[in-house]
C-alpha atoms as a PDB file:
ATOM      1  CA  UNK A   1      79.699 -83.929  66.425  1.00  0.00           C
ATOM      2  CA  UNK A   2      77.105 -84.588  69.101  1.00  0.00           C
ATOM      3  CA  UNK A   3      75.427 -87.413  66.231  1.00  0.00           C
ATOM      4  CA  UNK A   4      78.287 -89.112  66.052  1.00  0.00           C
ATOM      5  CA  UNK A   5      79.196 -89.176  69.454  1.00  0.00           C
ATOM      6  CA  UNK A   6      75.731 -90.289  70.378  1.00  0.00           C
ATOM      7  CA  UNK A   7      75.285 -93.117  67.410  1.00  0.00           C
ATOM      8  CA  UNK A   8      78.869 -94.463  67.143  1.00  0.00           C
ATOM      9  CA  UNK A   9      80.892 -93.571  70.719  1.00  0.00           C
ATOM     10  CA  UNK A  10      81.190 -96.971  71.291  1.00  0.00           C
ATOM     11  CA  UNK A  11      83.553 -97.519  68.502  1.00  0.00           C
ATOM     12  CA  UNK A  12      86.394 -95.997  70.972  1.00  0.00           C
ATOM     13  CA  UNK A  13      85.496 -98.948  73.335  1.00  0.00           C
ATOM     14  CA  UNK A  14      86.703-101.640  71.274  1.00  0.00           C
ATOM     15  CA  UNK A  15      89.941-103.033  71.539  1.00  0.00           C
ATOM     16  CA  UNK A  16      91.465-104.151  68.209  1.00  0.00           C
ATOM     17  CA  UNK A  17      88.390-102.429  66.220  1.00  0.00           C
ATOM     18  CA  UNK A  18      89.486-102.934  62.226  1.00  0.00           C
ATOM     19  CA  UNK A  19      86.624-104.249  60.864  1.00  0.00           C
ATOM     20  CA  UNK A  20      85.345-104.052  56.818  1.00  0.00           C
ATOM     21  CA  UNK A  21      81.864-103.290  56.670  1.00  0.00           C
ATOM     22  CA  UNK A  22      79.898-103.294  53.485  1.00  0.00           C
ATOM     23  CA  UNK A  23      76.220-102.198  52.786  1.00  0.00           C
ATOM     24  CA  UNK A  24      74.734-104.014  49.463  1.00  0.00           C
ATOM     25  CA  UNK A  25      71.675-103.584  47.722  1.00  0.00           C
ATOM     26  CA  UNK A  26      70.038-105.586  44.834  1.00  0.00           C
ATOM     27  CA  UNK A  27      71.214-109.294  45.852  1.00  0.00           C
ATOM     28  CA  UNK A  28      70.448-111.696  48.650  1.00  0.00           C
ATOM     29  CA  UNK A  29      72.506-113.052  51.743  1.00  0.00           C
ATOM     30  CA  UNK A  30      73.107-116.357  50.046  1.00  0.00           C
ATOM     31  CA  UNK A  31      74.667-114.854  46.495  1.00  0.00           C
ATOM     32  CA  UNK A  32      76.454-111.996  48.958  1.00  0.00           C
ATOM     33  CA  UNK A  33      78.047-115.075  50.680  1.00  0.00           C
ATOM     34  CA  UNK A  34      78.855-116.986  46.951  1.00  0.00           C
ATOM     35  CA  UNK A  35      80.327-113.068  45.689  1.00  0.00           C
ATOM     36  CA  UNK A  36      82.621-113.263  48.651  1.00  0.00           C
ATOM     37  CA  UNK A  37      83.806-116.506  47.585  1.00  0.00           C
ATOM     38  CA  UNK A  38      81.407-118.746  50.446  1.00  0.00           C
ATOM     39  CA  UNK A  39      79.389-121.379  50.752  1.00  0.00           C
ATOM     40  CA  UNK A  40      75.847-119.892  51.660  1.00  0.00           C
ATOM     41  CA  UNK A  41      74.745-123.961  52.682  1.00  0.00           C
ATOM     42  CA  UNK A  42      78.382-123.973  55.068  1.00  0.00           C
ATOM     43  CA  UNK A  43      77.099-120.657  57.022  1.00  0.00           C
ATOM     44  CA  UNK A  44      76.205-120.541  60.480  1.00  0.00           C
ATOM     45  CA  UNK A  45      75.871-118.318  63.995  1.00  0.00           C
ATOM     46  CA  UNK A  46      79.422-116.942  64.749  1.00  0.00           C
ATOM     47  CA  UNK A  47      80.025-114.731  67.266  1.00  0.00           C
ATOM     48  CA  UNK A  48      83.496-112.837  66.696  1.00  0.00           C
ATOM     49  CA  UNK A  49      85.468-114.274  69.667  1.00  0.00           C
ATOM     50  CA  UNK A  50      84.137-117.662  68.039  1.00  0.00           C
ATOM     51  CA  UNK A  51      85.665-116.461  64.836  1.00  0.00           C
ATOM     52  CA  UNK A  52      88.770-115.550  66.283  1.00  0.00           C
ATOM     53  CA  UNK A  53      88.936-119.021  68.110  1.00  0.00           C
ATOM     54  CA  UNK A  54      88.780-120.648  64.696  1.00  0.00           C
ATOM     55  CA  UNK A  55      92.005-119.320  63.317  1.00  0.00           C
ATOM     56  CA  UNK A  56      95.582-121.660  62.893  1.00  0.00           C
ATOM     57  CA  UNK A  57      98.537-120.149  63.971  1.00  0.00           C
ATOM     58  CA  UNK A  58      99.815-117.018  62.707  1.00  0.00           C
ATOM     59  CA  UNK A  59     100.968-116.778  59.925  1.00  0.00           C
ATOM     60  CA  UNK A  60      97.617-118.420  58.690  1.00  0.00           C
ATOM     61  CA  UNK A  61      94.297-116.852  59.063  1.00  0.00           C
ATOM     62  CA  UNK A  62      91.332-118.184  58.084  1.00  0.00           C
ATOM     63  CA  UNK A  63      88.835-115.251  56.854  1.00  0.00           C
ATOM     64  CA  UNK A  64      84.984-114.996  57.600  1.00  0.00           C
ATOM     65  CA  UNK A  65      81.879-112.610  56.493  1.00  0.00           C
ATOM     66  CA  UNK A  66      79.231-112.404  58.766  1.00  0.00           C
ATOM     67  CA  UNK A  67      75.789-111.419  56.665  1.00  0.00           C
ATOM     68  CA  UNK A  68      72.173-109.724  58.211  1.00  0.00           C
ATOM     69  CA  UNK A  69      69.641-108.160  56.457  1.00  0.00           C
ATOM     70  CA  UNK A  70      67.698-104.341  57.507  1.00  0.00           C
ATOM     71  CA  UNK A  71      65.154-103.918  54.787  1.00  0.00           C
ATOM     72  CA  UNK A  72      66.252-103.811  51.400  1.00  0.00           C
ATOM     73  CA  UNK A  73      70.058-103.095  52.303  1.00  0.00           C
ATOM     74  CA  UNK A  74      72.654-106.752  53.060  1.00  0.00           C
ATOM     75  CA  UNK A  75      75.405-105.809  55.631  1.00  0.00           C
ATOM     76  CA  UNK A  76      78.427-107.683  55.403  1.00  0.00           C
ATOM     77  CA  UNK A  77      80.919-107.969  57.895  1.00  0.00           C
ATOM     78  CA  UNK A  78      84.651-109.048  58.560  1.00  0.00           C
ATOM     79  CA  UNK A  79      87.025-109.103  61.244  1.00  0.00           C
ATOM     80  CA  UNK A  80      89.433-111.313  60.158  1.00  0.00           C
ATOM     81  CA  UNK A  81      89.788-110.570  56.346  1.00  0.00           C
ATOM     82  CA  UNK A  82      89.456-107.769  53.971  1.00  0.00           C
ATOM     83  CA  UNK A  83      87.812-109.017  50.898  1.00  0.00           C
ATOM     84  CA  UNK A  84      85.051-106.519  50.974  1.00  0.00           C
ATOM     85  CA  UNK A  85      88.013-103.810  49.977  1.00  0.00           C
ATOM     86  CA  UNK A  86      89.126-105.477  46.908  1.00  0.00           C
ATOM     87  CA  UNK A  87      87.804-103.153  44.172  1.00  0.00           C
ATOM     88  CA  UNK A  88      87.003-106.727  42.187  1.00  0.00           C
ATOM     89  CA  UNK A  89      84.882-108.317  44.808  1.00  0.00           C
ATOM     90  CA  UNK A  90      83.259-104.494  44.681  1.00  0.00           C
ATOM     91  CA  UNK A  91      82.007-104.741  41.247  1.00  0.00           C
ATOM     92  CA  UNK A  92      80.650-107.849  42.183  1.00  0.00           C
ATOM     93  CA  UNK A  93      78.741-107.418  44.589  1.00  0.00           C
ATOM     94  CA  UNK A  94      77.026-104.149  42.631  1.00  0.00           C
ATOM     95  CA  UNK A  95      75.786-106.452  39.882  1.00  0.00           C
ATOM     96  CA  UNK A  96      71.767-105.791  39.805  1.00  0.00           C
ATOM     97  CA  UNK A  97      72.306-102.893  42.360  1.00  0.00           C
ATOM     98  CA  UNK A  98      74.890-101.068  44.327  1.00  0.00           C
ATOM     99  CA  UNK A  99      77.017-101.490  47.480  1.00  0.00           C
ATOM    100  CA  UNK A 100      79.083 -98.638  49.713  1.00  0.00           C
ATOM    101  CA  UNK A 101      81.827 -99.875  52.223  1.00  0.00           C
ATOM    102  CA  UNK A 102      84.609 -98.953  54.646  1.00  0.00           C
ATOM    103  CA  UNK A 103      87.602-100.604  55.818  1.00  0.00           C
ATOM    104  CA  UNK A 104      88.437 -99.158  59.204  1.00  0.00           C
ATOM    105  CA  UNK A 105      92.119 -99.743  59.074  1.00  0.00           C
ATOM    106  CA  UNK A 106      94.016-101.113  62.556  1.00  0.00           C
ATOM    107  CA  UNK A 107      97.323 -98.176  61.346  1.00  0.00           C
ATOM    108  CA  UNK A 108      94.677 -95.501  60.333  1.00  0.00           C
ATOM    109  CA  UNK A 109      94.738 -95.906  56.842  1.00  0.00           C
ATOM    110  CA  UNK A 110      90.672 -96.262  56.213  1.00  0.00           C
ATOM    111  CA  UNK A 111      89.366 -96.401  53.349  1.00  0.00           C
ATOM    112  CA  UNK A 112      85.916 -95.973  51.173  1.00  0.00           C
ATOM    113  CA  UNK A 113      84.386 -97.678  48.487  1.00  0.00           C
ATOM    114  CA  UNK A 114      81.425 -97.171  45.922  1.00  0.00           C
ATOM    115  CA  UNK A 115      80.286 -99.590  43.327  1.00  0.00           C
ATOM    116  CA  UNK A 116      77.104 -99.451  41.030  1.00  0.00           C
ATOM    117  CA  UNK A 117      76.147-101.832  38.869  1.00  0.00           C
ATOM    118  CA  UNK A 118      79.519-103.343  38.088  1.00  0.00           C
ATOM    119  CA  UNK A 119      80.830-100.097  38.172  1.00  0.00           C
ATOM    120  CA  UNK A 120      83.721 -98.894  40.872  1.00  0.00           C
ATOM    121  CA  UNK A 121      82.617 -95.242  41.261  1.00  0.00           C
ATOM    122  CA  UNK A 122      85.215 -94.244  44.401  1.00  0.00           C
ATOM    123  CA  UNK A 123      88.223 -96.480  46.037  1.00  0.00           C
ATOM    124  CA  UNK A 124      90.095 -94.159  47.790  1.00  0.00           C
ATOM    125  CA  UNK A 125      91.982 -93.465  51.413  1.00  0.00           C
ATOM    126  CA  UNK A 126      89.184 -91.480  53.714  1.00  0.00           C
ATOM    127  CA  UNK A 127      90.597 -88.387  54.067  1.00  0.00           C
ATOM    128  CA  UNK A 128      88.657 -85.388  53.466  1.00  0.00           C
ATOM    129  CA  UNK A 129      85.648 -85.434  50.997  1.00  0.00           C
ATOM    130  CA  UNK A 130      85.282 -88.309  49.200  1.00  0.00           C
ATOM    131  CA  UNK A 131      85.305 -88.223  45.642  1.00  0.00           C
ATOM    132  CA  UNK A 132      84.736 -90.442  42.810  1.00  0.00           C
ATOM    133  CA  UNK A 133      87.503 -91.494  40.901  1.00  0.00           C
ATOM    134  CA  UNK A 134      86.101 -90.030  37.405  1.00  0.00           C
ATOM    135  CA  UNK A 135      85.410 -86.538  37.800  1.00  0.00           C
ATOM    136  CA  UNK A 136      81.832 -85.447  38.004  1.00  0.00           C
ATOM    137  CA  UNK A 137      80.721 -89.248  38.010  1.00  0.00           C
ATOM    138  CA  UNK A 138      76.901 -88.378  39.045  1.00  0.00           C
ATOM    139  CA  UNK A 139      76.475 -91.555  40.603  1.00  0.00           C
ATOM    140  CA  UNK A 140      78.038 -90.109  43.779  1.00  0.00           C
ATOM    141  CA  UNK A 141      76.829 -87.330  45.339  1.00  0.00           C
ATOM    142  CA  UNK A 142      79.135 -85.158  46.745  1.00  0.00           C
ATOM    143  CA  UNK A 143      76.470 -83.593  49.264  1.00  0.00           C
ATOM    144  CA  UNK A 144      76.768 -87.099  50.934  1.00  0.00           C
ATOM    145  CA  UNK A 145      79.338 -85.383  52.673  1.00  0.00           C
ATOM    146  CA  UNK A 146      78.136 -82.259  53.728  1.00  0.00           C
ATOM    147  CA  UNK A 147      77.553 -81.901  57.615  1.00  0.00           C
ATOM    148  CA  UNK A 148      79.160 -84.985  58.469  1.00  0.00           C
ATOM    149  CA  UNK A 149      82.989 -83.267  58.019  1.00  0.00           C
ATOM    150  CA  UNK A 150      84.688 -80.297  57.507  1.00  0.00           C
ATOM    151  CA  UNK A 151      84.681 -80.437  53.896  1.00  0.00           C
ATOM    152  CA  UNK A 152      86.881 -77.629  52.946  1.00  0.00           C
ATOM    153  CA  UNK A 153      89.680 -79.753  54.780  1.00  0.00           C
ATOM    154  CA  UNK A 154      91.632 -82.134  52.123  1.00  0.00           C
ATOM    155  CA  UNK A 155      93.082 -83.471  55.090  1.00  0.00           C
ATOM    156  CA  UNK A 156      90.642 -83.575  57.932  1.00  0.00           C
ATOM    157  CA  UNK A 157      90.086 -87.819  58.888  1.00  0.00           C
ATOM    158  CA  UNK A 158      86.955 -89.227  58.480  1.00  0.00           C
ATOM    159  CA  UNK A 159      87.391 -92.596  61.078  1.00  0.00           C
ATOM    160  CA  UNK A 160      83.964 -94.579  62.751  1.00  0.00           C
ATOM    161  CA  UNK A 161      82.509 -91.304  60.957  1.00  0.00           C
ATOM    162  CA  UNK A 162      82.146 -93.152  57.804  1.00  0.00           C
ATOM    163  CA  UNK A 163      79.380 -95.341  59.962  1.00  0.00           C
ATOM    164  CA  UNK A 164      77.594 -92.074  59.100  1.00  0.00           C
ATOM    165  CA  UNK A 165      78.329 -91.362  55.522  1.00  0.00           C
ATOM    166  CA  UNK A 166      77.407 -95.236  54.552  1.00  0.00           C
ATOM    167  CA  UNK A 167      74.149 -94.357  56.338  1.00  0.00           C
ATOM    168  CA  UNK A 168      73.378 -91.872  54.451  1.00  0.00           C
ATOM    169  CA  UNK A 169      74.958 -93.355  51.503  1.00  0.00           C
ATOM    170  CA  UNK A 170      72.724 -96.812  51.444  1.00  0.00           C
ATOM    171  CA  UNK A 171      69.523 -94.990  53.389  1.00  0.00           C
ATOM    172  CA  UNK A 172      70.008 -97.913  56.384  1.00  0.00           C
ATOM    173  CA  UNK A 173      70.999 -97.511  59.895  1.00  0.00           C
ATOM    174  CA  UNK A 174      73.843 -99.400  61.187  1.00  0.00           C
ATOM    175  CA  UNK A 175      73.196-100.780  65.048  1.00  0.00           C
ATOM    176  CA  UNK A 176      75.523-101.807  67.769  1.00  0.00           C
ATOM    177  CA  UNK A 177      74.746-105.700  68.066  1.00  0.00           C
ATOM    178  CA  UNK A 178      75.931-106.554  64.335  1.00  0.00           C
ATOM    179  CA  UNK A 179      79.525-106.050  66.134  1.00  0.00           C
ATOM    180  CA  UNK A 180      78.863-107.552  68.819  1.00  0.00           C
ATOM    181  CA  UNK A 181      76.381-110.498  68.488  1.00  0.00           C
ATOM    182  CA  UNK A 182      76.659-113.916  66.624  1.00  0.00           C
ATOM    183  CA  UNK A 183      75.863-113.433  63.015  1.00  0.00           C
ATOM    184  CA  UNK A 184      75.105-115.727  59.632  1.00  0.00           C
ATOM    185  CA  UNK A 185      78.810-116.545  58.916  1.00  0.00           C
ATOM    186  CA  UNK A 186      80.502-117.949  56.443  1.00  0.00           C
ATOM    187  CA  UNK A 187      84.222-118.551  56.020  1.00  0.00           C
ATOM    188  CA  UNK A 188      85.837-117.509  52.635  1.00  0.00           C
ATOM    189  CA  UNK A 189      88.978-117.666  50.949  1.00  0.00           C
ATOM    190  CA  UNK A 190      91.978-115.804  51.831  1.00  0.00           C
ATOM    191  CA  UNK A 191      91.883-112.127  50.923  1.00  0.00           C
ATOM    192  CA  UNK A 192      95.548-112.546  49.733  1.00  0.00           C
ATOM    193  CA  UNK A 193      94.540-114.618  46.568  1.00  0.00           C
ATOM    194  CA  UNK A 194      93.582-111.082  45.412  1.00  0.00           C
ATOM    195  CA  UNK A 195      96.547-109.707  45.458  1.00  0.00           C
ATOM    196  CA  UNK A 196      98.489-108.946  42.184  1.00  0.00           C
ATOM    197  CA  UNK A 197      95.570-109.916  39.872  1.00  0.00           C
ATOM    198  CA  UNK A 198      93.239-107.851  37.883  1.00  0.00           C
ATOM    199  CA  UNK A 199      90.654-107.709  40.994  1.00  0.00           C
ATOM    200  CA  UNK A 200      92.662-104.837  42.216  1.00  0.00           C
ATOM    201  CA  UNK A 201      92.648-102.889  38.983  1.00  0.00           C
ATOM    202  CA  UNK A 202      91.564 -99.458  39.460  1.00  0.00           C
ATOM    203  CA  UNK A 203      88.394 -98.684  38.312  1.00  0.00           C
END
């Protein structure tokens, strides 16, 4: 697809390129930040090889979200971390509005997520068209999807492409330099204190 080879080529560029991005609407940086679990008065420039020079030896990690704002629409970014896929920190951060975000996964397993108002409308592996997990749930769209994939193909992978469906998604366009330049960052807890709690219930 000539758009997405022109918009988002660049994704096949980076080495180790894994990151969770996630579009909000309806809050500001400082209570994304506090939904993430941060300290919006802590936050500062990072740059992600600054990031990466912060963490301990494996096995510890020390997770981060980087924050910007285009318009209406908060972008919020991680690296090293994947709290912005916990379905919990989801209906969060769609309190008052709505958020849409992708996990580009380093062993191919991406996934996409849609929350509105408190409400987890679709958590699910990107493979094929997305749908919401309650059928007919006409808070997602399903021509979101049409053009960007082959959408008769359960199987077909969706990838960077999702860069495209969040676009059209959130109405925002995602640029180059939040990946690569210093951003508002803010180090939050561990994504593993999710993990076997209700903040992975499904929806």
């Amino acid at each position: 697809m000539a758009v997405y080879e022109d918009r988002f080529g660049w994704t096949a560029e980076e080495d180790d390129f894994h990151p969770v991005l996630t579009l909000i609407e309806g809050i500001t940086e400082d209570e994304v930040i506090r939904r993430f679990g941060g300290a919006p008065d802590a936050a500062g420039p990072l740059s992600l090889d600054e990031i990466h020079g912060r963490q301990p030896e494996y096995p510890e990690r020390r997770d981060h979200v980087g924050v910007g704002t285009v318009g209406g629409v908060v972008f919020a970014l991680e690296f090293v971390g994947w709290t912005g896929a916990v379905p919990g920190v989801l209906r969060d951060l769609s309190r008052g509005g709505r958020c849409f975000g992708i996990h580009l996964d380093v062993h191919g397993r991406s996934t996409v997520h849609y929350a509105v108002d408190g409400g987890l409308v679709v958590h699910e592996e990107a493979y094929g068209p997305v749908t919401p997990l309650r059928e007919g749930d006409t808070r997602w769209d399903p021509a979101w999807c049409d053009g960007l994939i082959d959408v008769t193909d359960p199987t077909e992978f969706w990838g960077p492409k999702l860069f495209l469906l969040a676009e059209r998604v959130m109405g925002t366009t995602i640029e180059r330099p939040w990946f690569t330049g210093p951003l508002r960052t803010a180090e939050i807890p561990n994504a593993e204190v999710f993990e076997n709690t209700p903040a992975w219930d499904i929806p």
